[in-house]
N, C-alpha and C. Protein backbone atom coordinates (compact mmCIF):
# COMPACT_ATOMS: atom_id res chain seq x y z
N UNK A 1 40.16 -84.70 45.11
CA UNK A 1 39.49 -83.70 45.90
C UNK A 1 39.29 -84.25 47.30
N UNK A 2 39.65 -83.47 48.21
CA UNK A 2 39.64 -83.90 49.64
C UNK A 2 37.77 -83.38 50.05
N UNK A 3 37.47 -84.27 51.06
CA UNK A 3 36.23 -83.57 51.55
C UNK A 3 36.32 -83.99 52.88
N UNK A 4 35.71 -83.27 53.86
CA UNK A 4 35.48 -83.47 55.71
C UNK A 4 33.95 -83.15 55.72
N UNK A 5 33.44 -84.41 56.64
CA UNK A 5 31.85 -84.16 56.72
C UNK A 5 31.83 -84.22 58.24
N UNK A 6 31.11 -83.59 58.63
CA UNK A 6 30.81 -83.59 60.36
C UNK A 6 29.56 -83.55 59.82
N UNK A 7 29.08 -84.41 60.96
CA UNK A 7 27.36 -84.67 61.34
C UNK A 7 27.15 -83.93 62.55
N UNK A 8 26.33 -83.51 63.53
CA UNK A 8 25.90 -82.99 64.59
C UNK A 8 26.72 -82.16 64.99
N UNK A 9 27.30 -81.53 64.17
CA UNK A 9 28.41 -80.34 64.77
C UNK A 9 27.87 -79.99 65.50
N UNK A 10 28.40 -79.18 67.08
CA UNK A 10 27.52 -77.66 67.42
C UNK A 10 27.75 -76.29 67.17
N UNK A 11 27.26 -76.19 66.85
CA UNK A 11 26.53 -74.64 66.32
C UNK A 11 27.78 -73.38 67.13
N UNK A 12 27.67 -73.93 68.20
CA UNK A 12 28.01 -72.80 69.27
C UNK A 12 29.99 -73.00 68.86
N UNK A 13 30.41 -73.98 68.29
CA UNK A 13 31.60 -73.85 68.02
C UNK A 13 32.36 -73.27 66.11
N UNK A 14 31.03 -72.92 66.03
CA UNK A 14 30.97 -72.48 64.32
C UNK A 14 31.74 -70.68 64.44
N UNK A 15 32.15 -69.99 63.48
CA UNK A 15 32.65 -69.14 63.19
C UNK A 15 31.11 -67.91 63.85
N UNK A 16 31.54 -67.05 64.11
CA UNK A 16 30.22 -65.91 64.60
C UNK A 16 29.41 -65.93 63.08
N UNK A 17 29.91 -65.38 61.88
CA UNK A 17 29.42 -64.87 61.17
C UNK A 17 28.39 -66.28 60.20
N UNK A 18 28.74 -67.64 60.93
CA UNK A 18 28.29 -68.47 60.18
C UNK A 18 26.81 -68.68 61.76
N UNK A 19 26.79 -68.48 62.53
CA UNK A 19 26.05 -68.48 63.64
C UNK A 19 24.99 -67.73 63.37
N UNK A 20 25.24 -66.49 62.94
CA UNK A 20 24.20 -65.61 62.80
C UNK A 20 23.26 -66.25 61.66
N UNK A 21 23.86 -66.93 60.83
CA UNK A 21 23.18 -67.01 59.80
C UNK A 21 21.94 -68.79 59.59
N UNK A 22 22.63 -68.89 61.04
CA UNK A 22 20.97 -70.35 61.80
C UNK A 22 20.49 -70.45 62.57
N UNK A 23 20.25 -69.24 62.84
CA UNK A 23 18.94 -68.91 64.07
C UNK A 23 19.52 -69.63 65.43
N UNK A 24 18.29 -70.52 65.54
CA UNK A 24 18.22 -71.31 66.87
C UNK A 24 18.78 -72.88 66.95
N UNK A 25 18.98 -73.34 65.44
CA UNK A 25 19.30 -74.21 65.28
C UNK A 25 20.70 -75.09 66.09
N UNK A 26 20.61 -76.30 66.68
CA UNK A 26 21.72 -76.55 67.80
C UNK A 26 23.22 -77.40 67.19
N UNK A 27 22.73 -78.22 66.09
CA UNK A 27 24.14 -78.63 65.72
C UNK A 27 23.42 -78.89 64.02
N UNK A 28 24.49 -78.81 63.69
CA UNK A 28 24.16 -78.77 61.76
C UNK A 28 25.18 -79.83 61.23
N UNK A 29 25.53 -80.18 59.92
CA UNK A 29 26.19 -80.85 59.63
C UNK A 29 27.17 -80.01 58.31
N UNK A 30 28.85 -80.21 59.00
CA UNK A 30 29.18 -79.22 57.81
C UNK A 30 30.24 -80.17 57.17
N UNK A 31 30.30 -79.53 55.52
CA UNK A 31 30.87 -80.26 54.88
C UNK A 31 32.23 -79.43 53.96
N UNK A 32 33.26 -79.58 54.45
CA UNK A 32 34.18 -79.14 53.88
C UNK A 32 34.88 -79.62 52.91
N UNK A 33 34.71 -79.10 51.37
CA UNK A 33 35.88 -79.59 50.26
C UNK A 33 36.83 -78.92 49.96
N UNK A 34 38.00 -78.97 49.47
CA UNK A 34 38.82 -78.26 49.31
C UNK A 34 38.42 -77.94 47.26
N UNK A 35 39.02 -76.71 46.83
CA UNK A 35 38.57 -76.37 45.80
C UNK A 35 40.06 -76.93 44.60
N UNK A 36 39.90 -77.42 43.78
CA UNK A 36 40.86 -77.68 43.06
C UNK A 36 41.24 -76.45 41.96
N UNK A 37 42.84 -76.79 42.33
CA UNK A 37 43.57 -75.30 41.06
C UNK A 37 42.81 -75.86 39.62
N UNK A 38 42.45 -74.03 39.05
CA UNK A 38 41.77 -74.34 37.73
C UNK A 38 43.13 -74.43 36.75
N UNK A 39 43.98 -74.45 37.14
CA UNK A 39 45.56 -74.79 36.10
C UNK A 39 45.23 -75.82 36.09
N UNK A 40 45.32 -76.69 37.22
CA UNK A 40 45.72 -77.74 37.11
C UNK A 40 45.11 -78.99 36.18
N UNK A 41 44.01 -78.50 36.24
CA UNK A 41 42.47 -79.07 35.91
C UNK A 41 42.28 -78.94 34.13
N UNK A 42 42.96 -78.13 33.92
CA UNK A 42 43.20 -77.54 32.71
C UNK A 42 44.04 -78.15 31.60
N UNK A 43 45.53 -78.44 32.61
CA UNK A 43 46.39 -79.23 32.12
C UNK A 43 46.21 -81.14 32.25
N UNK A 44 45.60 -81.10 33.47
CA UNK A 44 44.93 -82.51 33.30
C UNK A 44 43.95 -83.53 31.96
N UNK A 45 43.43 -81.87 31.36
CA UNK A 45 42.03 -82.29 30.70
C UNK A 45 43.19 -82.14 29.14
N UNK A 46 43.46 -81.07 29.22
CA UNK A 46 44.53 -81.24 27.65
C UNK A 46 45.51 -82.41 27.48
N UNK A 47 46.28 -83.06 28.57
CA UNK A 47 46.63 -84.63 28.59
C UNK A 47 46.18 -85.56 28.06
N UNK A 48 44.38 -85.52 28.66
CA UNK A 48 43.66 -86.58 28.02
C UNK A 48 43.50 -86.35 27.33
N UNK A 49 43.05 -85.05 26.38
CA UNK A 49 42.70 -85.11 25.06
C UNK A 49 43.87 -85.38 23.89
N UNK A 50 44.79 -85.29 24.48
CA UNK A 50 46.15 -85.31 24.14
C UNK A 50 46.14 -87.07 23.74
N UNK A 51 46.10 -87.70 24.76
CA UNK A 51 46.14 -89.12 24.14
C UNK A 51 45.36 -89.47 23.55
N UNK A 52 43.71 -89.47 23.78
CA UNK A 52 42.46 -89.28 23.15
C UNK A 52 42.83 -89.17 21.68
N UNK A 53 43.67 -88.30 21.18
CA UNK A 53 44.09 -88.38 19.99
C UNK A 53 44.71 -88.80 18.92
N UNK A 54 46.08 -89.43 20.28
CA UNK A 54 47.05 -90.16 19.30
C UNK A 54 46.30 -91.66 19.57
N UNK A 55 45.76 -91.88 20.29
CA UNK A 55 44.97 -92.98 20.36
C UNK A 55 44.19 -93.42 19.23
N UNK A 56 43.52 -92.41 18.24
CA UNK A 56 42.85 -92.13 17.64
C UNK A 56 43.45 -92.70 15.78
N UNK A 57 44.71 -91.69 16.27
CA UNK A 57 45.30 -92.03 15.01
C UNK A 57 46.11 -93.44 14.70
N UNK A 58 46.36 -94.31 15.76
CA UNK A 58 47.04 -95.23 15.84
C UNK A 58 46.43 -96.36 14.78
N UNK A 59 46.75 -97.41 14.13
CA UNK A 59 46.37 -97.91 12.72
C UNK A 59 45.73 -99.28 13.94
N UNK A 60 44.64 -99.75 13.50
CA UNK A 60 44.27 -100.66 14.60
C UNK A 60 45.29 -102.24 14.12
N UNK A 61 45.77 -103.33 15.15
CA UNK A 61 46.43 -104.17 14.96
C UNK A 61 46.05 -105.30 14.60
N UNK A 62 46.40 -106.04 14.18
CA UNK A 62 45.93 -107.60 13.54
C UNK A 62 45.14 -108.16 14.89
N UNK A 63 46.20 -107.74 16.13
CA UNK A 63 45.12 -108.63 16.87
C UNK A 63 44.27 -107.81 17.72
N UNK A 64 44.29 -106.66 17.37
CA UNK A 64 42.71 -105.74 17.82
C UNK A 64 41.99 -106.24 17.81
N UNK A 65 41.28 -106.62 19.21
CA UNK A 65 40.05 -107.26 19.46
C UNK A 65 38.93 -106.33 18.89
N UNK A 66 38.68 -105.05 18.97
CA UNK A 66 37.46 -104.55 18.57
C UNK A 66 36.98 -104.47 16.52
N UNK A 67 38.58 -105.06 15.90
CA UNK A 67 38.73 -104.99 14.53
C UNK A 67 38.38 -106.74 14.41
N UNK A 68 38.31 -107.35 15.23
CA UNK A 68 38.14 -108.99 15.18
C UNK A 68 36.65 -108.86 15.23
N UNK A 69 36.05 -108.43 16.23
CA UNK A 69 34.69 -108.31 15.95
C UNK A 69 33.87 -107.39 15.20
N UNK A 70 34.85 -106.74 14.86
CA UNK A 70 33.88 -106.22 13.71
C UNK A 70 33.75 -106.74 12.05
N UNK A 71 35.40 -107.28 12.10
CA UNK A 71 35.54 -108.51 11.34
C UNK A 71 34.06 -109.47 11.07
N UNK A 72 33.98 -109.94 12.25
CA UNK A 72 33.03 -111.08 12.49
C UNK A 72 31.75 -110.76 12.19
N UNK A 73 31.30 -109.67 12.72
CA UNK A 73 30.10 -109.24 12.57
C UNK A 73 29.86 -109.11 11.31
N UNK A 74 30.56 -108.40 10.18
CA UNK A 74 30.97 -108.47 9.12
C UNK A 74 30.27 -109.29 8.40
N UNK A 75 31.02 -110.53 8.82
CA UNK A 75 31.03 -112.06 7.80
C UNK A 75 29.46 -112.67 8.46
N UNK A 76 29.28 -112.65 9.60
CA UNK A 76 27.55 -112.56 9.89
C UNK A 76 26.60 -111.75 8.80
N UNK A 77 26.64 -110.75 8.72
CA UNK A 77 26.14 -109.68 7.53
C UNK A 77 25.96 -110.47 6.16
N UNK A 78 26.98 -110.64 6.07
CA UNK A 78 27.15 -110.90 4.33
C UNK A 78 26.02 -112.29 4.10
């Protein structure tokens, strides 16, 4: 996401219809983002869940660190 921030803009170089709407006020600070495609955002998020999944199903490995410590913790327990 892109964003543009101006600090002390002046006022007097703002659009009319955005003028009317701050009185007397002399410089404001404006902040422009650009809006991101809701496709895109869409297909981004089904990707991750996409791996999220096969991630999921994958059989953990001998040398899986998070299956080593749980290993361990394990044999602490007992």
């Amino acid at each position: 996401m892109n964003k543009i921030v101006r600090e002390h803009y002046p006022v007097e170089r703002l659009p009319e219809d955005l003028r009317a709407e701050l009185g007397l006020a002399r410089t404001v600070t404006v902040v422009i983002e650009t809006e991101e495609d809701q496709s895109r955002s869409t297909a981004r998020a089904a990707a991750v869940r996409e791996l999220l999944e096969h991630r999921r199903q994958l059989v953990p490995s001998v040398d899986d660190p998070v299956e080593r410590v749980r290993k361990l913790r394990d044999e602490w327990d007992s």
